[in-house]
C-alpha atoms as a PDB file:
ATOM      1  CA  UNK A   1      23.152 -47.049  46.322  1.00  0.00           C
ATOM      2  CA  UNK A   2      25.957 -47.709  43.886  1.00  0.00           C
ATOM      3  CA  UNK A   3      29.602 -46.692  44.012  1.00  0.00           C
ATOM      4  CA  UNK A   4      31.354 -43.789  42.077  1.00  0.00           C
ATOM      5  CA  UNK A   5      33.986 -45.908  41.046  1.00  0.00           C
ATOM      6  CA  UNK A   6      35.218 -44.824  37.348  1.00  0.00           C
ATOM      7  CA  UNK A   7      33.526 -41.108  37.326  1.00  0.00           C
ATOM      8  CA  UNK A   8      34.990 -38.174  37.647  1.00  0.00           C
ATOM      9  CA  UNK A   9      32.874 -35.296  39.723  1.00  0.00           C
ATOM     10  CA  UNK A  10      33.270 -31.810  40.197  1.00  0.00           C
ATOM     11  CA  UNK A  11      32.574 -29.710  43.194  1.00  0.00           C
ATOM     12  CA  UNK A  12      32.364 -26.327  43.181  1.00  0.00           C
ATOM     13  CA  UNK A  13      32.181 -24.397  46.771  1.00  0.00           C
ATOM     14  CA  UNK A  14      34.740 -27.855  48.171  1.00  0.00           C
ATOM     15  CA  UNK A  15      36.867 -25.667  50.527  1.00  0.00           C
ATOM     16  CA  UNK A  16      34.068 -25.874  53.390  1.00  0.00           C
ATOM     17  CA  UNK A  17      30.842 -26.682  54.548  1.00  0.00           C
ATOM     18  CA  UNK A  18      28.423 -28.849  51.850  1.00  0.00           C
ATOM     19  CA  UNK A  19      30.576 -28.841  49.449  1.00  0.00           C
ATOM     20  CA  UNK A  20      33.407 -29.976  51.398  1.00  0.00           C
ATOM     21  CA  UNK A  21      31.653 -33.053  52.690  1.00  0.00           C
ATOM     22  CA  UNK A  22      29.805 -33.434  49.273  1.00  0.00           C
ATOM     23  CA  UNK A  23      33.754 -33.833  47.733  1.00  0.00           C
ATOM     24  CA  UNK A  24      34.713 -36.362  50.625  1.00  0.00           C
ATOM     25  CA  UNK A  25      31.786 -38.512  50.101  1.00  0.00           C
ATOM     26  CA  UNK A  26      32.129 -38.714  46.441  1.00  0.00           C
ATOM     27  CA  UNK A  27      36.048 -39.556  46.876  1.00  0.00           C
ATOM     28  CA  UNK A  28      35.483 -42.087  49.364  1.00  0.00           C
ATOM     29  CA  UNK A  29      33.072 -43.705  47.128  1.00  0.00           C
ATOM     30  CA  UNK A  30      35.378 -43.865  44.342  1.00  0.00           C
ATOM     31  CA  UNK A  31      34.872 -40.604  42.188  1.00  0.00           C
ATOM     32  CA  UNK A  32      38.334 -38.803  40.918  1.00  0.00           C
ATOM     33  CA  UNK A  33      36.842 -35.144  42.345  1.00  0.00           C
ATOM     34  CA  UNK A  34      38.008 -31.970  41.446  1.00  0.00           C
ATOM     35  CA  UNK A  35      37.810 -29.624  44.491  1.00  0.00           C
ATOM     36  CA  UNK A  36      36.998 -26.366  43.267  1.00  0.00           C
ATOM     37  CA  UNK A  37      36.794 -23.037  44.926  1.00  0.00           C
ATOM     38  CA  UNK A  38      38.415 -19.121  45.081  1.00  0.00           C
ATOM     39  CA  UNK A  39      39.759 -20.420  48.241  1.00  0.00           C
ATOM     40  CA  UNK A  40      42.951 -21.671  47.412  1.00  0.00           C
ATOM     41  CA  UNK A  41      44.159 -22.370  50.704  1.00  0.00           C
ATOM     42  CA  UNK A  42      40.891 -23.983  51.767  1.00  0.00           C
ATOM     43  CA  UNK A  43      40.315 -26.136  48.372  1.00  0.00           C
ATOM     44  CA  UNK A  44      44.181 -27.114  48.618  1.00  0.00           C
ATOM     45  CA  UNK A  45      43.889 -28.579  52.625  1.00  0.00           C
ATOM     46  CA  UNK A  46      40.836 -30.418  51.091  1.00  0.00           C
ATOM     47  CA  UNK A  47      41.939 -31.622  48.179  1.00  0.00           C
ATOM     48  CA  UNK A  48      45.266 -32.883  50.123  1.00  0.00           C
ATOM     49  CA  UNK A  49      42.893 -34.062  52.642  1.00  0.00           C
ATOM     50  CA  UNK A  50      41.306 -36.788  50.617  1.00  0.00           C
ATOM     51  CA  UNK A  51      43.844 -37.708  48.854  1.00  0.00           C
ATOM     52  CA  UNK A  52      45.859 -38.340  52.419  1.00  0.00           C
ATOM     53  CA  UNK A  53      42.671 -40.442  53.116  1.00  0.00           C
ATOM     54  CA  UNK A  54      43.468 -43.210  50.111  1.00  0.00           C
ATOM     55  CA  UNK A  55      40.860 -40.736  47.739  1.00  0.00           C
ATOM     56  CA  UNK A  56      41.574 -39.508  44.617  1.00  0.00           C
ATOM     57  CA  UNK A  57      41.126 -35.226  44.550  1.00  0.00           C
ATOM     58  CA  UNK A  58      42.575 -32.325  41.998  1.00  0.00           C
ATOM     59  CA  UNK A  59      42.676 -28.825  42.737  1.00  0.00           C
ATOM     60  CA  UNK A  60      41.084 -26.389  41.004  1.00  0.00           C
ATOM     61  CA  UNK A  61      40.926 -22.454  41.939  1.00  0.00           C
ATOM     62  CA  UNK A  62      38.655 -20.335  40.008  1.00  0.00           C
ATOM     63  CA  UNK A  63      36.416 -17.832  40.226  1.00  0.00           C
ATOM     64  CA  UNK A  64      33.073 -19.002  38.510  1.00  0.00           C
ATOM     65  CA  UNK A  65      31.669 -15.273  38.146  1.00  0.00           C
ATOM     66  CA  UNK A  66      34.591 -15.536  34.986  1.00  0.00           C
ATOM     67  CA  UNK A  67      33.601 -17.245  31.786  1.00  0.00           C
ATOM     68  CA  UNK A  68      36.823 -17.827  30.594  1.00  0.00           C
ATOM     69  CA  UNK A  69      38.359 -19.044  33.876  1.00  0.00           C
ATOM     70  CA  UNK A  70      35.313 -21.582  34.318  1.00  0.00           C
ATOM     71  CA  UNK A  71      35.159 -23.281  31.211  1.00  0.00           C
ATOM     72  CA  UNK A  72      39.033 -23.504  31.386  1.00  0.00           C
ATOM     73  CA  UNK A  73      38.876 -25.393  34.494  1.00  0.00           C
ATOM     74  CA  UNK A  74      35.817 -27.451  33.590  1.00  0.00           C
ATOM     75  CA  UNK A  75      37.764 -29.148  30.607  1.00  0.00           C
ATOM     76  CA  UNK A  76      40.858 -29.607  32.593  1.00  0.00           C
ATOM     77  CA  UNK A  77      38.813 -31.489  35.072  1.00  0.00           C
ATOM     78  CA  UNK A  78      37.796 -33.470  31.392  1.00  0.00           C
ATOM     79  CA  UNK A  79      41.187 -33.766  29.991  1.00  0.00           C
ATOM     80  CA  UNK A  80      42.759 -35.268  33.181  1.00  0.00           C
ATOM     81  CA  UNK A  81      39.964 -37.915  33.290  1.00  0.00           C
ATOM     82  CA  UNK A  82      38.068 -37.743  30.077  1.00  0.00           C
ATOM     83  CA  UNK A  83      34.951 -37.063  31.245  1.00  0.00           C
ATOM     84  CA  UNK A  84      32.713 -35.399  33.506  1.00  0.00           C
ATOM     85  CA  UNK A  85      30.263 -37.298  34.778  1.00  0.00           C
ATOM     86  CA  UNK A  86      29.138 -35.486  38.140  1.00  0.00           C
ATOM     87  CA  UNK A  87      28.818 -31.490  38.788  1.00  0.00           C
ATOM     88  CA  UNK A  88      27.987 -30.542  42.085  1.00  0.00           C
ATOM     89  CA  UNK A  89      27.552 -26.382  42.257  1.00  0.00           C
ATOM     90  CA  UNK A  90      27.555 -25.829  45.676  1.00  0.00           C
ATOM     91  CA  UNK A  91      29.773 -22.151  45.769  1.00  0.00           C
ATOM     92  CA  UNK A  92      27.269 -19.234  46.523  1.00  0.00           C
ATOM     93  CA  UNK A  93      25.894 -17.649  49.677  1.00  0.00           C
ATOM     94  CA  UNK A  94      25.670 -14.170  50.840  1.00  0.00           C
ATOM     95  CA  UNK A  95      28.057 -12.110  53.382  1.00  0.00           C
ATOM     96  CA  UNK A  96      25.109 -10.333  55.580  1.00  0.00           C
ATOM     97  CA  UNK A  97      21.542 -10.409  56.496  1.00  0.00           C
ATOM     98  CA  UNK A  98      20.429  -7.450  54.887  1.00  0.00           C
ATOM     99  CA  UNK A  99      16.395  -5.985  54.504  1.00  0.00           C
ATOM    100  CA  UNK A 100      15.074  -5.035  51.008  1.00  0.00           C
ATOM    101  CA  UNK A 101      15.204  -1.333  51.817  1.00  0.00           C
ATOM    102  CA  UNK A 102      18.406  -1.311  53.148  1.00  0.00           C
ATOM    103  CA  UNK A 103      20.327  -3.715  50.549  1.00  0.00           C
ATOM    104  CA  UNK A 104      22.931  -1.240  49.141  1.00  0.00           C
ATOM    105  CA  UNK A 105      22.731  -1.347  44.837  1.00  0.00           C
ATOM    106  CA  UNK A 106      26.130  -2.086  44.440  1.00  0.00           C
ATOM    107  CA  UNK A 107      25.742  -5.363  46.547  1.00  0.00           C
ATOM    108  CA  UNK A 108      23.372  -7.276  44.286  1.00  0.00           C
ATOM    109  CA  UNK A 109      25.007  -8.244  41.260  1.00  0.00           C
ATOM    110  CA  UNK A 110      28.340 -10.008  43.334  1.00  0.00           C
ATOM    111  CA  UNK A 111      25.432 -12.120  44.615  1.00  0.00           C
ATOM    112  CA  UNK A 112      23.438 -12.905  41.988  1.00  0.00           C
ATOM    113  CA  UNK A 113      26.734 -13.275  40.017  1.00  0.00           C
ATOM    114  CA  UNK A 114      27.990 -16.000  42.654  1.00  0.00           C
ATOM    115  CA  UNK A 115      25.066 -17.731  42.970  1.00  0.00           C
ATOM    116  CA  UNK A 116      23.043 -17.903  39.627  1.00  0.00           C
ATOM    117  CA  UNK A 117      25.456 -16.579  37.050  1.00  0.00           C
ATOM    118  CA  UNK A 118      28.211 -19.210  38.237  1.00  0.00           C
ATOM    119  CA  UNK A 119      25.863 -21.912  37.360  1.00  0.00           C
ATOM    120  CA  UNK A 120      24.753 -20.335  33.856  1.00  0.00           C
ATOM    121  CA  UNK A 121      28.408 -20.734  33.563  1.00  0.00           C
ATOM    122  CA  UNK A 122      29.131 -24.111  34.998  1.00  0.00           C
ATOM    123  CA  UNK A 123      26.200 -25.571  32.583  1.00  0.00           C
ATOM    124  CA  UNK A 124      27.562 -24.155  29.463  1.00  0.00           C
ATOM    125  CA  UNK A 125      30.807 -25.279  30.346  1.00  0.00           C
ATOM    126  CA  UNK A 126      29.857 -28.958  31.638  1.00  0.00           C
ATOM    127  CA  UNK A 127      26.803 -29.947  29.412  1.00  0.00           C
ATOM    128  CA  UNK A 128      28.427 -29.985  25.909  1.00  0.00           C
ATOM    129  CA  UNK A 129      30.916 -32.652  27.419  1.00  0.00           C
ATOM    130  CA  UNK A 130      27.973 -35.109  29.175  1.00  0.00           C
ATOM    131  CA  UNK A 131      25.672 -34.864  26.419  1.00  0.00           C
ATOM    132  CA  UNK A 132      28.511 -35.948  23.721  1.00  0.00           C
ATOM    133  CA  UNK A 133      28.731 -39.473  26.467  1.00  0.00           C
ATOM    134  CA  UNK A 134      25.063 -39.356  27.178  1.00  0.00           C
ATOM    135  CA  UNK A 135      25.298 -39.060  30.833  1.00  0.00           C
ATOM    136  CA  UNK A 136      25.791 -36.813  33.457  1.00  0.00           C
ATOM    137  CA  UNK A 137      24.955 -35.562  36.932  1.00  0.00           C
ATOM    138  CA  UNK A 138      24.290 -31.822  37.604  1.00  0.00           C
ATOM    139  CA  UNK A 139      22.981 -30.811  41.103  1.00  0.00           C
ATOM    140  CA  UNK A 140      23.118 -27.236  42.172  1.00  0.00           C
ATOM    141  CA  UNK A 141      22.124 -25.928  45.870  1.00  0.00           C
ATOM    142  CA  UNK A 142      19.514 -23.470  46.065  1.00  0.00           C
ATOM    143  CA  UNK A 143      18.148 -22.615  49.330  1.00  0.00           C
ATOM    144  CA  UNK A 144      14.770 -22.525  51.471  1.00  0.00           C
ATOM    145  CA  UNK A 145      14.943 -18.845  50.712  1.00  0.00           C
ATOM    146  CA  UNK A 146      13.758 -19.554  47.117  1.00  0.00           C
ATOM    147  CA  UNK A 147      10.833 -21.841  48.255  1.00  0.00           C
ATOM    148  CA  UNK A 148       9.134 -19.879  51.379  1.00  0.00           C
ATOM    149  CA  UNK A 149       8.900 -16.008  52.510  1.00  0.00           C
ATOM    150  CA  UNK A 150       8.056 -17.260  56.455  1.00  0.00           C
ATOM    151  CA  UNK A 151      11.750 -16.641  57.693  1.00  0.00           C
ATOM    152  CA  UNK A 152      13.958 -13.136  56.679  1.00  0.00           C
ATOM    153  CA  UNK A 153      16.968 -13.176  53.941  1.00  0.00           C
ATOM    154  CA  UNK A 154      18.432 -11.069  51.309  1.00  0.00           C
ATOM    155  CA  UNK A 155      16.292  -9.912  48.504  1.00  0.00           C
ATOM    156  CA  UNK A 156      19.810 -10.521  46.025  1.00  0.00           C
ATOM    157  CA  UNK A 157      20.139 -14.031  47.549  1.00  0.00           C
ATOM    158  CA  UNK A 158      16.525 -14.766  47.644  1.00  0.00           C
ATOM    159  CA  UNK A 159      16.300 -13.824  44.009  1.00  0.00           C
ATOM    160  CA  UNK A 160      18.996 -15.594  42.807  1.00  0.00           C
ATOM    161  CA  UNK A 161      18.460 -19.356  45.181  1.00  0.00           C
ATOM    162  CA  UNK A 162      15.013 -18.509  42.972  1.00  0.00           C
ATOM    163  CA  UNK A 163      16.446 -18.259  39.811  1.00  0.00           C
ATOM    164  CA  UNK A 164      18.545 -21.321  40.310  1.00  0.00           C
ATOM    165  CA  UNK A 165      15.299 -23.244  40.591  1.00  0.00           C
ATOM    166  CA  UNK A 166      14.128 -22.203  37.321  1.00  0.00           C
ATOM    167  CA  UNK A 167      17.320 -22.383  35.432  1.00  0.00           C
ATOM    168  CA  UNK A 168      17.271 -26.344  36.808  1.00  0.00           C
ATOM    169  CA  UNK A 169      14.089 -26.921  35.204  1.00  0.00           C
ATOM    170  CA  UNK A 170      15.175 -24.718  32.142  1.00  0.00           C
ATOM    171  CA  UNK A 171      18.257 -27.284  31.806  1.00  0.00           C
ATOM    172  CA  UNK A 172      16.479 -30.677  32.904  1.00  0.00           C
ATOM    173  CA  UNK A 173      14.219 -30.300  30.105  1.00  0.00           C
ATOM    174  CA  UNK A 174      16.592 -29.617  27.697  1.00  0.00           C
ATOM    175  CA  UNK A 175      19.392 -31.827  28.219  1.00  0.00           C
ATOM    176  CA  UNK A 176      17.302 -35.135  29.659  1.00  0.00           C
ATOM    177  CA  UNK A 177      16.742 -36.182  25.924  1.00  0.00           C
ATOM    178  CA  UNK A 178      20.707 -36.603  25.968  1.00  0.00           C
ATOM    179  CA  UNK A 179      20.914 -38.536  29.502  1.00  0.00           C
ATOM    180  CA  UNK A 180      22.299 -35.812  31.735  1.00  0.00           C
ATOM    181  CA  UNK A 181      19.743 -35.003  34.747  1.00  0.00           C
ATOM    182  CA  UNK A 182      19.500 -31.374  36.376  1.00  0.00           C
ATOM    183  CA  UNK A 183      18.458 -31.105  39.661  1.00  0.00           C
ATOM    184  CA  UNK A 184      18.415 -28.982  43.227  1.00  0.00           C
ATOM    185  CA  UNK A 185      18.580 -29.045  46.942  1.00  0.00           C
ATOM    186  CA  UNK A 186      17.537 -26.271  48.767  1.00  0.00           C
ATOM    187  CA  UNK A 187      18.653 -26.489  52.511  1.00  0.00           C
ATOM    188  CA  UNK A 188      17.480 -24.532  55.638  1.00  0.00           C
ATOM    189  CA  UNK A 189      19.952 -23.459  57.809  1.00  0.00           C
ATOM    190  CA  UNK A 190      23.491 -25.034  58.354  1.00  0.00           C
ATOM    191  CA  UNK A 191      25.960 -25.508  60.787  1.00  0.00           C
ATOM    192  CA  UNK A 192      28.934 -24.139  58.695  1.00  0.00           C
ATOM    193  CA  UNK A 193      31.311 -22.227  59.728  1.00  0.00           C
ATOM    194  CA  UNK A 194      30.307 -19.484  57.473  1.00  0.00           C
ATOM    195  CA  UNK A 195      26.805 -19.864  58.452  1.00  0.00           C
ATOM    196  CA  UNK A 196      27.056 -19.775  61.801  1.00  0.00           C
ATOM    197  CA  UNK A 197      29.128 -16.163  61.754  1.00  0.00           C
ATOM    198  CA  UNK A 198      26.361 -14.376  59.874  1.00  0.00           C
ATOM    199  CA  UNK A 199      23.811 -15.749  62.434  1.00  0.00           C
ATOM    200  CA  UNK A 200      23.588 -14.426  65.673  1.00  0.00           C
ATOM    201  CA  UNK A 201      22.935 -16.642  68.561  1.00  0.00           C
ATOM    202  CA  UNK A 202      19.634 -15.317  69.130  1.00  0.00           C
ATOM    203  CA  UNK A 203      18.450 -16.230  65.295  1.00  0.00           C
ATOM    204  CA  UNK A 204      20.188 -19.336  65.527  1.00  0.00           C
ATOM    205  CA  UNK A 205      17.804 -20.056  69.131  1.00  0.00           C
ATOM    206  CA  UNK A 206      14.856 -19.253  66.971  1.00  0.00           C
ATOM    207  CA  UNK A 207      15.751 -21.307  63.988  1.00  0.00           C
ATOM    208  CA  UNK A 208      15.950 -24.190  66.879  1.00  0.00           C
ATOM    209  CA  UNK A 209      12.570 -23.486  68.034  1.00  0.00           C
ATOM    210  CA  UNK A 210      10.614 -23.378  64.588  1.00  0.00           C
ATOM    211  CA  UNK A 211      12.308 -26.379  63.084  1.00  0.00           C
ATOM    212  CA  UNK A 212      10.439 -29.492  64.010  1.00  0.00           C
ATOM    213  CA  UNK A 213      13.732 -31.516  64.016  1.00  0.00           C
ATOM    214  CA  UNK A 214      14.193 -28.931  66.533  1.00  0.00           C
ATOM    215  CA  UNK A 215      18.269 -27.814  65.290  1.00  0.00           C
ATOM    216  CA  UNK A 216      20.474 -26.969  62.581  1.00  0.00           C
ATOM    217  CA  UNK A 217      21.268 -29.317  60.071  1.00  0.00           C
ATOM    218  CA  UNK A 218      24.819 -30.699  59.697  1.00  0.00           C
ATOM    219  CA  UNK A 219      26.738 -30.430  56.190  1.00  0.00           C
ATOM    220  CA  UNK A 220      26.868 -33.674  55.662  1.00  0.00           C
ATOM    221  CA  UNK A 221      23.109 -34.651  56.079  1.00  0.00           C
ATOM    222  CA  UNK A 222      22.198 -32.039  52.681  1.00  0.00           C
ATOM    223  CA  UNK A 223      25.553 -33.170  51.271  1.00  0.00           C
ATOM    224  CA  UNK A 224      24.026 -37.340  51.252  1.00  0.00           C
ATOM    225  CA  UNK A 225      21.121 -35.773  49.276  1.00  0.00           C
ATOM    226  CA  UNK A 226      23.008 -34.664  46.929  1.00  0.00           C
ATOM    227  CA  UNK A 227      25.157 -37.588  46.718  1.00  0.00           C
ATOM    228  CA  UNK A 228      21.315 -39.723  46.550  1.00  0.00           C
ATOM    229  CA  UNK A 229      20.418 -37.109  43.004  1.00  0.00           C
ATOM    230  CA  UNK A 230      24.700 -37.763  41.685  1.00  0.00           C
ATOM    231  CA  UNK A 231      23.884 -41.209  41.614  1.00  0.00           C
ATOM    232  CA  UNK A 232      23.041 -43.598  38.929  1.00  0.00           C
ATOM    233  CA  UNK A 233      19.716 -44.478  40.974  1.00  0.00           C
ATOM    234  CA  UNK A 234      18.505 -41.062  40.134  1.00  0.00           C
ATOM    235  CA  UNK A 235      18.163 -41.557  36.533  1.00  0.00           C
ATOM    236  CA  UNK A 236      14.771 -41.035  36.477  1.00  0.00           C
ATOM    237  CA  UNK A 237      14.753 -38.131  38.607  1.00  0.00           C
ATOM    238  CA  UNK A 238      15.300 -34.424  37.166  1.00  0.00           C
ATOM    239  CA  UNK A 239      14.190 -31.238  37.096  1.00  0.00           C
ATOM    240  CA  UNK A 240      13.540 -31.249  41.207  1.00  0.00           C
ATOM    241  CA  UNK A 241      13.742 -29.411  44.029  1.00  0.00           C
ATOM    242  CA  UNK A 242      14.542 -32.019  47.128  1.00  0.00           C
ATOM    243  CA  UNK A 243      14.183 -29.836  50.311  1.00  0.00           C
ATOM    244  CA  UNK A 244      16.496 -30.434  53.476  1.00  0.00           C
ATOM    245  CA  UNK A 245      15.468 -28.720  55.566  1.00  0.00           C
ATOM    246  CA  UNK A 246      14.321 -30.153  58.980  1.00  0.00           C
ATOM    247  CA  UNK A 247      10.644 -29.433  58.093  1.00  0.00           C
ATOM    248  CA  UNK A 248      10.844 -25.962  58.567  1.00  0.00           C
ATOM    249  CA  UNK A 249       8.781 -25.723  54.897  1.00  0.00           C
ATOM    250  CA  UNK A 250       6.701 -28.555  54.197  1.00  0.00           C
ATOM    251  CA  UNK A 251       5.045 -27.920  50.516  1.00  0.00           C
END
């Protein structure tokens, strides 16, 4: 696989876990990235981080449930290097296993919001600006949640991992004419530091036991997917769903 060297990427979700090591991987192969989060502490230790490391980062705190805020920090990413030609959306997640029946009303829309609005968001704000260079890379993590019922999660995270996989093929058909690809990777479970809170030890034993790898994956084996779909050898690939997941769903 080919360098990054000469593209700018973005990162969304860089503070910790995949996106984190998505950020590092694209800034040690060259990529200016813009490490972008709410967490300002986090995304500013990472950004510092790789840039300490002989990388090249910027850092960029936003909230990607706001329009305004979003697009504003999408085309500073594009003024400071004139183009965007990576988007990794990896910001989402949930705070709680919760059942259907007992997921409280007010919880679902700062879900969805966080996890399928952002990237409404992130598109309109990105595309225009790869489609006037006819190129671009946008990969967006969904989740095993959205691609088999066999293991428990919340309905308002379920839904929106789901719609994620149909806004990707909305936007791969669309914008391929103009050279910009649109793809996913739904993961299983991930040793994060956020994941492993919400998980008890119990679930986490279990997850161990189905999984025919036989553990939790590490951040950095879905982040390398996603790094395989940023790069120019993917050109012909779009509109996917590449699942990382241990073989805990085989379809």
């Amino acid at each position: 696989m080919s360098g990054f060297e000469g593209q700018s990427a973005v990162v969304t979700g860089a503070a910790t876990g995949i996106g984190e090591s998505t950020a590092r991987i694209l800034a040690q192969r060259g990529a200016v990235v813009t490490v972008m989060d709410f967490d300002a502490e986090g995304a500013e230790a990472v950004t510092k981080s790789i840039n300490e490391s002989g990388g090249a980062a910027h850092c960029a705190v936003v909230d990607l449930t706001d329009w305004e805020a979003t697009e504003t920090a999408v085309n500073e990413a594009h003024r400071r290097a004139g183009r965007i030609d990576v988007l990794v959306h990896s910001a989402g997640g949930f705070p709680q296993y919760v059942s259907l029946l007992d997921c409280p009303v007010e919880a679902w829309d700062g879900v969805v919001n966080s996890n399928l609005k952002s990237m409404f968001y992130l598109l309109k704000a990105a595309a225009p600006l790869m489609v006037a260079v006819n190129y671009g890379r946008f990969v967006t993590l969904s989740s095993m949640a959205a691609r088999s019922g066999v293991n428990p999660n919340p309905p308002h995270y379920t839904a929106a991992k789901a719609g994620v996989l149909g806004l990707t093929r909305q936007a791969a058909r669309e914008l391929g004419p103009h050279g910009v690809t649109v793809n996913a990777v739904a993961p299983a479970n991930v040793q994060t530091p956020r994941g492993l809170k919400i998980r008890t030890p119990e679930r986490i034993a279990h997850i161990e036991k189905s999984s025919p790898v036989g553990r939790l994956s590490e951040s950095h084996e879905i982040a390398e997917a996603v790094i395989f779909l940023c790069s120019r050898e993917a050109g012909y690939i779009t509109g996917v769903t590449l699942d990382v997941n241990g073989g805990a769903t085989m379809v």
